[in-house]
C-alpha atoms as a PDB file:
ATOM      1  CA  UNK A   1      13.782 -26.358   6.395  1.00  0.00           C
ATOM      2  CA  UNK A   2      15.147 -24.359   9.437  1.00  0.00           C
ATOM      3  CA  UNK A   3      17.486 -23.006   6.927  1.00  0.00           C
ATOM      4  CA  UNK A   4      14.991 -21.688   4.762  1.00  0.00           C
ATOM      5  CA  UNK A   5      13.333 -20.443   7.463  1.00  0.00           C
ATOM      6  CA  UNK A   6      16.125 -18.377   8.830  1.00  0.00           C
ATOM      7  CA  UNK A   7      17.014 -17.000   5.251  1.00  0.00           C
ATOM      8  CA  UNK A   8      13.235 -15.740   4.513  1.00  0.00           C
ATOM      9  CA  UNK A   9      11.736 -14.620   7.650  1.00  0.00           C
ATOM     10  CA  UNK A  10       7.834 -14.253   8.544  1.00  0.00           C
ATOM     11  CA  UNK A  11       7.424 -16.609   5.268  1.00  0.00           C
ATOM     12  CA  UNK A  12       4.626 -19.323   6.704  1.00  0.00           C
ATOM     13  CA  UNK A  13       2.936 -16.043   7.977  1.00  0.00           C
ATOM     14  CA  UNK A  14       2.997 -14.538   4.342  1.00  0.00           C
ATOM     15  CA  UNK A  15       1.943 -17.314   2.715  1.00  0.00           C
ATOM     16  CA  UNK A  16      -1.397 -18.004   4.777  1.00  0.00           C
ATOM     17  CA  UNK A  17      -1.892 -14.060   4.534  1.00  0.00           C
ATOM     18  CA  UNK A  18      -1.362 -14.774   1.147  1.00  0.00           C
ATOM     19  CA  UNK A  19      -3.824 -18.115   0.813  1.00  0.00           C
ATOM     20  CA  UNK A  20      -6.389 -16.273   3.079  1.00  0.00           C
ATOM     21  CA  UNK A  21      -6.988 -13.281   1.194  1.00  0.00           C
ATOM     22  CA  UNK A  22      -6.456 -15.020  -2.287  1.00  0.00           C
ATOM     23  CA  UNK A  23      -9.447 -16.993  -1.882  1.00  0.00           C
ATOM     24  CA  UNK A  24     -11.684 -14.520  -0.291  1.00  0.00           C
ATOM     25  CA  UNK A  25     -11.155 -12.105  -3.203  1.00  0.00           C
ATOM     26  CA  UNK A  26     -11.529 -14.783  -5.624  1.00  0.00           C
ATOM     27  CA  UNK A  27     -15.408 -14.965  -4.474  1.00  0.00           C
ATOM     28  CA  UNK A  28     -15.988 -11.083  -4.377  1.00  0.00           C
ATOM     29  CA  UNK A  29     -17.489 -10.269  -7.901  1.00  0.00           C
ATOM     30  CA  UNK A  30     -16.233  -6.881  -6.953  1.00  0.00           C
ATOM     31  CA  UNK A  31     -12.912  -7.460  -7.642  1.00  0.00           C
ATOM     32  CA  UNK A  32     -11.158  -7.047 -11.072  1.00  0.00           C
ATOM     33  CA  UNK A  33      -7.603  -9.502 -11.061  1.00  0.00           C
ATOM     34  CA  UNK A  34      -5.154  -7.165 -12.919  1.00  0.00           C
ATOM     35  CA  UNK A  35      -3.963 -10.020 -15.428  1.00  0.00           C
ATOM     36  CA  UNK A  36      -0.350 -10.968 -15.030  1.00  0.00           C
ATOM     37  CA  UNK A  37       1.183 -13.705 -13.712  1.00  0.00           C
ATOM     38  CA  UNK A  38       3.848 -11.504 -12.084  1.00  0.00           C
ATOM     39  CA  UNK A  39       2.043 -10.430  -8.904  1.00  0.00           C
ATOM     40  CA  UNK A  40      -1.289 -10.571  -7.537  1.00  0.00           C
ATOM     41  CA  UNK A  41      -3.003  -7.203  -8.496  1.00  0.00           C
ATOM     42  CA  UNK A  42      -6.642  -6.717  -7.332  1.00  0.00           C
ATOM     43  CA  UNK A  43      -8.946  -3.190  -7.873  1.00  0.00           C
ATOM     44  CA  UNK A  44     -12.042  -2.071  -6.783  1.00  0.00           C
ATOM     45  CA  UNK A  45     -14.223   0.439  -8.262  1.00  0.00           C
ATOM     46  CA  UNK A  46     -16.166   3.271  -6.427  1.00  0.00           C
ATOM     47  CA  UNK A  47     -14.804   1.931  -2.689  1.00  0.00           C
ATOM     48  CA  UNK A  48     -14.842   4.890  -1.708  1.00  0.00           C
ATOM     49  CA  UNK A  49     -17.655   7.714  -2.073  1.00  0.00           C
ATOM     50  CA  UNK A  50     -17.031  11.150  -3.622  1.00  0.00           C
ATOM     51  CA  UNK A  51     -17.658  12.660  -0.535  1.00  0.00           C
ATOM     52  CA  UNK A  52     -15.634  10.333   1.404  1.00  0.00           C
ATOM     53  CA  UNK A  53     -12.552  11.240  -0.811  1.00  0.00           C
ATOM     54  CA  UNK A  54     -12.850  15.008  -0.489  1.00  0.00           C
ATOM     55  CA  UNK A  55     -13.064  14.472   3.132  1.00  0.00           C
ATOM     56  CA  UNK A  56      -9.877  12.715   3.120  1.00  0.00           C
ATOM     57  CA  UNK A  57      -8.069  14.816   0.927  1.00  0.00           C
ATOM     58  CA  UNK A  58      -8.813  17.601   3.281  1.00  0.00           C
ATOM     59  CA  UNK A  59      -7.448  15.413   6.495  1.00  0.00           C
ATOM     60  CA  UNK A  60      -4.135  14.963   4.432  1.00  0.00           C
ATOM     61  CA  UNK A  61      -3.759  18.249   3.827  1.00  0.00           C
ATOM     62  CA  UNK A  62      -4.109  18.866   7.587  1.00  0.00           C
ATOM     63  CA  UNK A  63      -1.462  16.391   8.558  1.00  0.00           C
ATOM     64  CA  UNK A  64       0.670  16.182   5.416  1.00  0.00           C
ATOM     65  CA  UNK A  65       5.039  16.378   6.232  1.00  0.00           C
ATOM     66  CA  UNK A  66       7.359  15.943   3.556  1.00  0.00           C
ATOM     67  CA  UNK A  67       7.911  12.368   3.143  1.00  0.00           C
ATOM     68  CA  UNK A  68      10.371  10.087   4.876  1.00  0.00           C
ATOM     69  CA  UNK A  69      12.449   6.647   4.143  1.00  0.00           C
ATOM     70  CA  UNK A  70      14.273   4.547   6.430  1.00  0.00           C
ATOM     71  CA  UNK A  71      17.708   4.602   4.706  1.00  0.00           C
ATOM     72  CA  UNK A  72      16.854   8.569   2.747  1.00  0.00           C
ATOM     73  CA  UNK A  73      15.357  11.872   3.635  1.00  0.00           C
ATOM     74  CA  UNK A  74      13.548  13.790   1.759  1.00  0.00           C
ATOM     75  CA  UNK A  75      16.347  15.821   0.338  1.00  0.00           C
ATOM     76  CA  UNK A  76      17.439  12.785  -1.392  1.00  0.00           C
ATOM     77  CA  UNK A  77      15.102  13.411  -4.343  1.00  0.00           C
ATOM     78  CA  UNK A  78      13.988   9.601  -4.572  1.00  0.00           C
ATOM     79  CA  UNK A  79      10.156  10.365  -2.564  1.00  0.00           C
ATOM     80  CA  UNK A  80       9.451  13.378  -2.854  1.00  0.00           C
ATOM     81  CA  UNK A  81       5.704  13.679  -1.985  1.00  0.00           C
ATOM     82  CA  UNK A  82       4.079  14.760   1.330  1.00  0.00           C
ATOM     83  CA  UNK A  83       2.658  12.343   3.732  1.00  0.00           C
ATOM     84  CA  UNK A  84       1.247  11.925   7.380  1.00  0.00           C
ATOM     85  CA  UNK A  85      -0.669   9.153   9.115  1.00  0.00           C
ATOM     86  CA  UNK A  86      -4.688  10.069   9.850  1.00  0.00           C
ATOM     87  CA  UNK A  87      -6.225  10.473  13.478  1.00  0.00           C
ATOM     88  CA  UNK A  88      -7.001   6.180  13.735  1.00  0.00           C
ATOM     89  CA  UNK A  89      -9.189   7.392  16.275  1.00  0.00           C
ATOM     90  CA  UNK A  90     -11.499   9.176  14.578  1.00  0.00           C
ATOM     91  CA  UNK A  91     -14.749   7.887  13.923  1.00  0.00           C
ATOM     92  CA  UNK A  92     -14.025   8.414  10.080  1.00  0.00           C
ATOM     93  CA  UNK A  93     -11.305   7.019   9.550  1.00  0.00           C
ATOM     94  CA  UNK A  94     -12.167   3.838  11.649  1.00  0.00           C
ATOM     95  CA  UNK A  95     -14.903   3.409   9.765  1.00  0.00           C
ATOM     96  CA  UNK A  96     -12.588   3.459   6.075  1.00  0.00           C
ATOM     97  CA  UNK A  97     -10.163   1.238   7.964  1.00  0.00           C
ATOM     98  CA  UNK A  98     -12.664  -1.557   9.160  1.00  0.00           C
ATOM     99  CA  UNK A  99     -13.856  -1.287   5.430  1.00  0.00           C
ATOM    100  CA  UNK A 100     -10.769  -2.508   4.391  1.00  0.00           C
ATOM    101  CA  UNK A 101     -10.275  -4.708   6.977  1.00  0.00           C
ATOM    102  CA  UNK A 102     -13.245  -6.576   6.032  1.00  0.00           C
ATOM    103  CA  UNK A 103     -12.888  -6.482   2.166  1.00  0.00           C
ATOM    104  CA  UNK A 104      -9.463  -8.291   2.709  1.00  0.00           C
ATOM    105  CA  UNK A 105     -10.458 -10.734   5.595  1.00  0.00           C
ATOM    106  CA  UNK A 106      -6.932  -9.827   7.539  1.00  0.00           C
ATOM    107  CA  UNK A 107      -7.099  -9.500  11.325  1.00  0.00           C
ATOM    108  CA  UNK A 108      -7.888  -5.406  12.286  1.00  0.00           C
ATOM    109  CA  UNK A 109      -4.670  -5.869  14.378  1.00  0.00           C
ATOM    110  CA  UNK A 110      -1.982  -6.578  11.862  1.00  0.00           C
ATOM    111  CA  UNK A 111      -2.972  -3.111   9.905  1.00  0.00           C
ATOM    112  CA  UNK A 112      -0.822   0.081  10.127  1.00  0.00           C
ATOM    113  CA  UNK A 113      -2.449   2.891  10.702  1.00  0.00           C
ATOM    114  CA  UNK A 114      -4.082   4.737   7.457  1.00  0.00           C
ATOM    115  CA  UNK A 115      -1.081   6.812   5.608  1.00  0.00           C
ATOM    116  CA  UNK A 116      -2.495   9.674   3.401  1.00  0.00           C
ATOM    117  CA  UNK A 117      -0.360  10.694   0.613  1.00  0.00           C
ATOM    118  CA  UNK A 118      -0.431  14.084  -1.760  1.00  0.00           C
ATOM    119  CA  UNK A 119       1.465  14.587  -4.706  1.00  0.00           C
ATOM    120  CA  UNK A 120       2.349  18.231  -6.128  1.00  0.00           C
ATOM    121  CA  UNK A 121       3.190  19.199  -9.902  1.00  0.00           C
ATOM    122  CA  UNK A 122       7.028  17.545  -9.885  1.00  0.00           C
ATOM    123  CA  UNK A 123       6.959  15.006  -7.117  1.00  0.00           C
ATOM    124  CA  UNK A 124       7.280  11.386  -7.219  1.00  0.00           C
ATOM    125  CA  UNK A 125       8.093   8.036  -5.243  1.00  0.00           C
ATOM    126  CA  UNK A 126      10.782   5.922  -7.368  1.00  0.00           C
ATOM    127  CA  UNK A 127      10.146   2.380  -8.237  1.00  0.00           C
ATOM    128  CA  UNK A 128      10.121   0.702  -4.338  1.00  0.00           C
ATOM    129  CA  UNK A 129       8.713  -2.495  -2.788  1.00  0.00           C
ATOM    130  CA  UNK A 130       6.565  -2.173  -0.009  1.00  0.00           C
ATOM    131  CA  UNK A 131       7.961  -5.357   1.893  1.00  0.00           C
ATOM    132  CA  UNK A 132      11.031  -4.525   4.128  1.00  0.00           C
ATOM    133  CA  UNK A 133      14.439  -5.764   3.147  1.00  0.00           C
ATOM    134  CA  UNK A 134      15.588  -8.204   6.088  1.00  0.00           C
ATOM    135  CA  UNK A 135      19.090  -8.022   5.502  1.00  0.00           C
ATOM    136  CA  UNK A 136      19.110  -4.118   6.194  1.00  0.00           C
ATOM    137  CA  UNK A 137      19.580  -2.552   9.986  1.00  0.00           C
ATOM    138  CA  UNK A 138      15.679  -1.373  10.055  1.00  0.00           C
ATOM    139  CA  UNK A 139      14.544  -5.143   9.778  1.00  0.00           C
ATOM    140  CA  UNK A 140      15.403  -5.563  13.298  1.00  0.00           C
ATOM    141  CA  UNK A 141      13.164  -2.412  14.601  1.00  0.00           C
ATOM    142  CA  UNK A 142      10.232  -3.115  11.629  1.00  0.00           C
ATOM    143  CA  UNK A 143      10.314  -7.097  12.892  1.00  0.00           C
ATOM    144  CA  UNK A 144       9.370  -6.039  16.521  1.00  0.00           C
ATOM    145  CA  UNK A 145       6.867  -3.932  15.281  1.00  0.00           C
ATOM    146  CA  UNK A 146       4.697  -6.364  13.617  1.00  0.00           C
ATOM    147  CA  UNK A 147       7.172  -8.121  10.718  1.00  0.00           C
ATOM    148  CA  UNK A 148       6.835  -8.494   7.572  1.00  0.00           C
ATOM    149  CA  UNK A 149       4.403  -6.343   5.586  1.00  0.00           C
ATOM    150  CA  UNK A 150       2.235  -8.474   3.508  1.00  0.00           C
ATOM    151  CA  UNK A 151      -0.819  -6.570   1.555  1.00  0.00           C
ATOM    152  CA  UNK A 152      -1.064  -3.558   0.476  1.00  0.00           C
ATOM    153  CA  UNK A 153      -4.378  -1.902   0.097  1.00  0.00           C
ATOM    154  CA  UNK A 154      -3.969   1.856  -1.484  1.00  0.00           C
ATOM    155  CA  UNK A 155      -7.185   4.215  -2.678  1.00  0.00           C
ATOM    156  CA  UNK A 156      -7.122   7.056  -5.249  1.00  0.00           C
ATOM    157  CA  UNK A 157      -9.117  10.001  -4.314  1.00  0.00           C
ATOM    158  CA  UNK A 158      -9.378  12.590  -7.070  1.00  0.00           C
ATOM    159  CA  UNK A 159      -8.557  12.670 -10.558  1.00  0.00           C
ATOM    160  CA  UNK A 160      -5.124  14.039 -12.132  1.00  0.00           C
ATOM    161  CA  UNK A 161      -4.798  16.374 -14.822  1.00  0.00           C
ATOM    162  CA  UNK A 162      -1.574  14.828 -16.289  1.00  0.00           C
ATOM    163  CA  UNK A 163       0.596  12.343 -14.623  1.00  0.00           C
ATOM    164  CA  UNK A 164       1.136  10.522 -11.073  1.00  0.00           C
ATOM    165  CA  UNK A 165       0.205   7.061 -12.558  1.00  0.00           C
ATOM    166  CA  UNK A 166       1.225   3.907 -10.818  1.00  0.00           C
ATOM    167  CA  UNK A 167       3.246   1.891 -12.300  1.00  0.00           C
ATOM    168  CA  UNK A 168       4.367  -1.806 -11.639  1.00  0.00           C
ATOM    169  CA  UNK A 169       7.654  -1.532 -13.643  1.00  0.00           C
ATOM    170  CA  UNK A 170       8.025  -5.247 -13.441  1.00  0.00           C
ATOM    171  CA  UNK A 171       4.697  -6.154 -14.717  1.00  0.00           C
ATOM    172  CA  UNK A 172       4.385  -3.489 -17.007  1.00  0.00           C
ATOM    173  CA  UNK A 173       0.793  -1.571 -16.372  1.00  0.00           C
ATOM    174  CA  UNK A 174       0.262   2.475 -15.073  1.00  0.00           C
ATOM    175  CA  UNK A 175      -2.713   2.740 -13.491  1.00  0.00           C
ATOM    176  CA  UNK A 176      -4.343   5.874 -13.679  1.00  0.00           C
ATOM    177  CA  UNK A 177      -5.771   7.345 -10.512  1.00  0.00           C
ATOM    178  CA  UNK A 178      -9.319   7.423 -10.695  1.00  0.00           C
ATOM    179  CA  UNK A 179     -11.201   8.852  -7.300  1.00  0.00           C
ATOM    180  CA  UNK A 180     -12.464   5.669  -5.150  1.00  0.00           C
ATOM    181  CA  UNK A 181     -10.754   3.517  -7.031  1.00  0.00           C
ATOM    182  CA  UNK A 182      -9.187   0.510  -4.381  1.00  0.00           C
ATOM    183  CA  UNK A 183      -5.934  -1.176  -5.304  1.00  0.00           C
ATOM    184  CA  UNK A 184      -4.815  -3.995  -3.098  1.00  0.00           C
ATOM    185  CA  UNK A 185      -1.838  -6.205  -4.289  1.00  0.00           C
ATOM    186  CA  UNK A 186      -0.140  -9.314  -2.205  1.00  0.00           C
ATOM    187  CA  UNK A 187       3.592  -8.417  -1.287  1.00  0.00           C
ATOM    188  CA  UNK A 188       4.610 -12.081  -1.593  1.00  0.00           C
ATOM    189  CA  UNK A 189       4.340 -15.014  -3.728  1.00  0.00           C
ATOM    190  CA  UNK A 190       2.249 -18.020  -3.074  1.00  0.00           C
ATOM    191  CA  UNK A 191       4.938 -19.370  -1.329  1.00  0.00           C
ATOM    192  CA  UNK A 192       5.877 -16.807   1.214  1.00  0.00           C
ATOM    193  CA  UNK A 193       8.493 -14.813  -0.122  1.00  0.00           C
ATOM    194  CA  UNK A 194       8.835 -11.499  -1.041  1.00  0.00           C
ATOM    195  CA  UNK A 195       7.765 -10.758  -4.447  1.00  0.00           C
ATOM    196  CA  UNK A 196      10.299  -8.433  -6.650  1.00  0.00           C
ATOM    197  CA  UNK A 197       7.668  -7.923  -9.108  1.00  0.00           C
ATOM    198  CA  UNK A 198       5.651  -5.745  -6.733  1.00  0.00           C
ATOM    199  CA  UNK A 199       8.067  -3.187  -7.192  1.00  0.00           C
ATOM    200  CA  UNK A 200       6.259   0.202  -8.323  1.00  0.00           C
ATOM    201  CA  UNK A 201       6.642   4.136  -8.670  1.00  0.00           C
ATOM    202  CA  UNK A 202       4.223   6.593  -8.202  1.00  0.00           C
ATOM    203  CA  UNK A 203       5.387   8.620 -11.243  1.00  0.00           C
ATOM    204  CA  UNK A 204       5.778  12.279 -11.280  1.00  0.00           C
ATOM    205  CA  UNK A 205       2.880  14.669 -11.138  1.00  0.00           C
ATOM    206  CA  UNK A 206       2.607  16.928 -14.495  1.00  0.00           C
ATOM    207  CA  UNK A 207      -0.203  18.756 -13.646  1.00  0.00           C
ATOM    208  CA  UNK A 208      -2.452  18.740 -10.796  1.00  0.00           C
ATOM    209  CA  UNK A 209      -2.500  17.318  -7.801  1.00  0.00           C
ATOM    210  CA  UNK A 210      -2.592  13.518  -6.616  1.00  0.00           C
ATOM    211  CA  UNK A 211      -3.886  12.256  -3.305  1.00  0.00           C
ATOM    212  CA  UNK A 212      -4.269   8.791  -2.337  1.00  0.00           C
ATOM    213  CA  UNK A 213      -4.436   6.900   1.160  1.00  0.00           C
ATOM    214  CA  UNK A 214      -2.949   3.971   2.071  1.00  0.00           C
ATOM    215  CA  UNK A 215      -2.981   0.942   4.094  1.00  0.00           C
ATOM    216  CA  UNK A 216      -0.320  -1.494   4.937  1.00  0.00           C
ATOM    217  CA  UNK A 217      -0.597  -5.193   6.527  1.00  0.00           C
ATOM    218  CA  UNK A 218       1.986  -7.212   8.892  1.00  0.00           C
ATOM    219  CA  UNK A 219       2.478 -10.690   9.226  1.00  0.00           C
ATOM    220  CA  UNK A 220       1.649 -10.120  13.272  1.00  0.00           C
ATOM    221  CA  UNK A 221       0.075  -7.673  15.838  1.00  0.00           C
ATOM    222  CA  UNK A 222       1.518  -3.720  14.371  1.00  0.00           C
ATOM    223  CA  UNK A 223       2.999  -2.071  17.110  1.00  0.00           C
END
């Protein structure tokens, strides 16, 4: 058991995550299970208001950066969008976060702080799991900041004219970004451990523009 333990860290914490949230969504006749046994897909229609969405579109374009990895810059050609974090003071946002917060039933103090994301004609994020690889030299700075990252919770806000679909490559759907739409999806299986079937791409943008926000979950306190 210690072995185990030591091999898959954060799992008992990713597995209650997992039970907790699981069976709070399961009574919300809001929520539409993506069906696959793969990975635990969840989306919400109309979370967000029109309003709300071209409010946030206009804070990412206030903070946006060209996007970052731990192990690749941008130059490297695998994300090319542009990202920054929102102001998770501001009365706004708080109020979007808490929204989530609640919908999920995780404590406020595991979630990272709202990342907005916009996508130009051309740019992409390559197929990529959201849960952090243990075995690679961030682990040790991402575990003191709060561990493990265990749900996902990400939020179209406008329509694209041709492209920028998600898409679980493992499970096999694209998901077309529709404004307010809410997708939330369990990093890990039932049992704790990191689930390779979340991996997913935000394919490239054809025509348009694509903004979305989104909001991660630890396993502990998010430093």
């Amino acid at each position: 058991m210690t072995a185990k333990q030591d091999i898959i860290p954060d799992q008992d914490a990713l597995k209650r995550a997992g039970e907790e949230v699981r069976t709070r969504l399961a009574a919300d006749p809001g929520a539409y299970k993506v069906d696959t046994d793969k990975a635990e897909i969840f989306a919400f229609g109309d979370f967000l208001t029109s309003a709300e969405c071209v409010r946030l579109c206009m804070m990412i374009d206030a903070t946006a950066k060209p996007s970052t990895l731990h192990e690749q810059d941008y130059s490297s050609g695998f994300r090319t969008s542009y990202s920054g974090d929102l102001d998770p003071y501001d009365p706004f946002v708080m109020g979007i976060s808490r929204r989530i917060d609640d919908l999920l039933g995780l404590n406020p103090e595991w979630g990272e702080t709202i990342q907005g994301q916009r996508y130009l004609p051309g740019q992409q994020f390559k197929p990529h799991n959201d849960w952090f690889y243990t075995t690679e030299k961030y682990w040790e700075l991402e575990r003191k900041r709060g561990g493990q990252r265990s749900w996902t919770a990400m939020a179209f806000l406008n329509d694209v004219e041709e492209g920028g679909e998600t898409h679980f490559t493992n499970v096999g759907i694209k998901i077309q970004p529709r404004p307010g739409v809410l997708m939330v999806w369990n990093n890990a299986l039932p049992d704790g451990t990191p689930n390779e079937d979340t991996i997913h791409a935000g394919t490239p943008v054809v025509k348009g523009i694509k903004y979305v926000i989104t909001k991660w979950y630890r396993t502990r306190k998010w430093r």
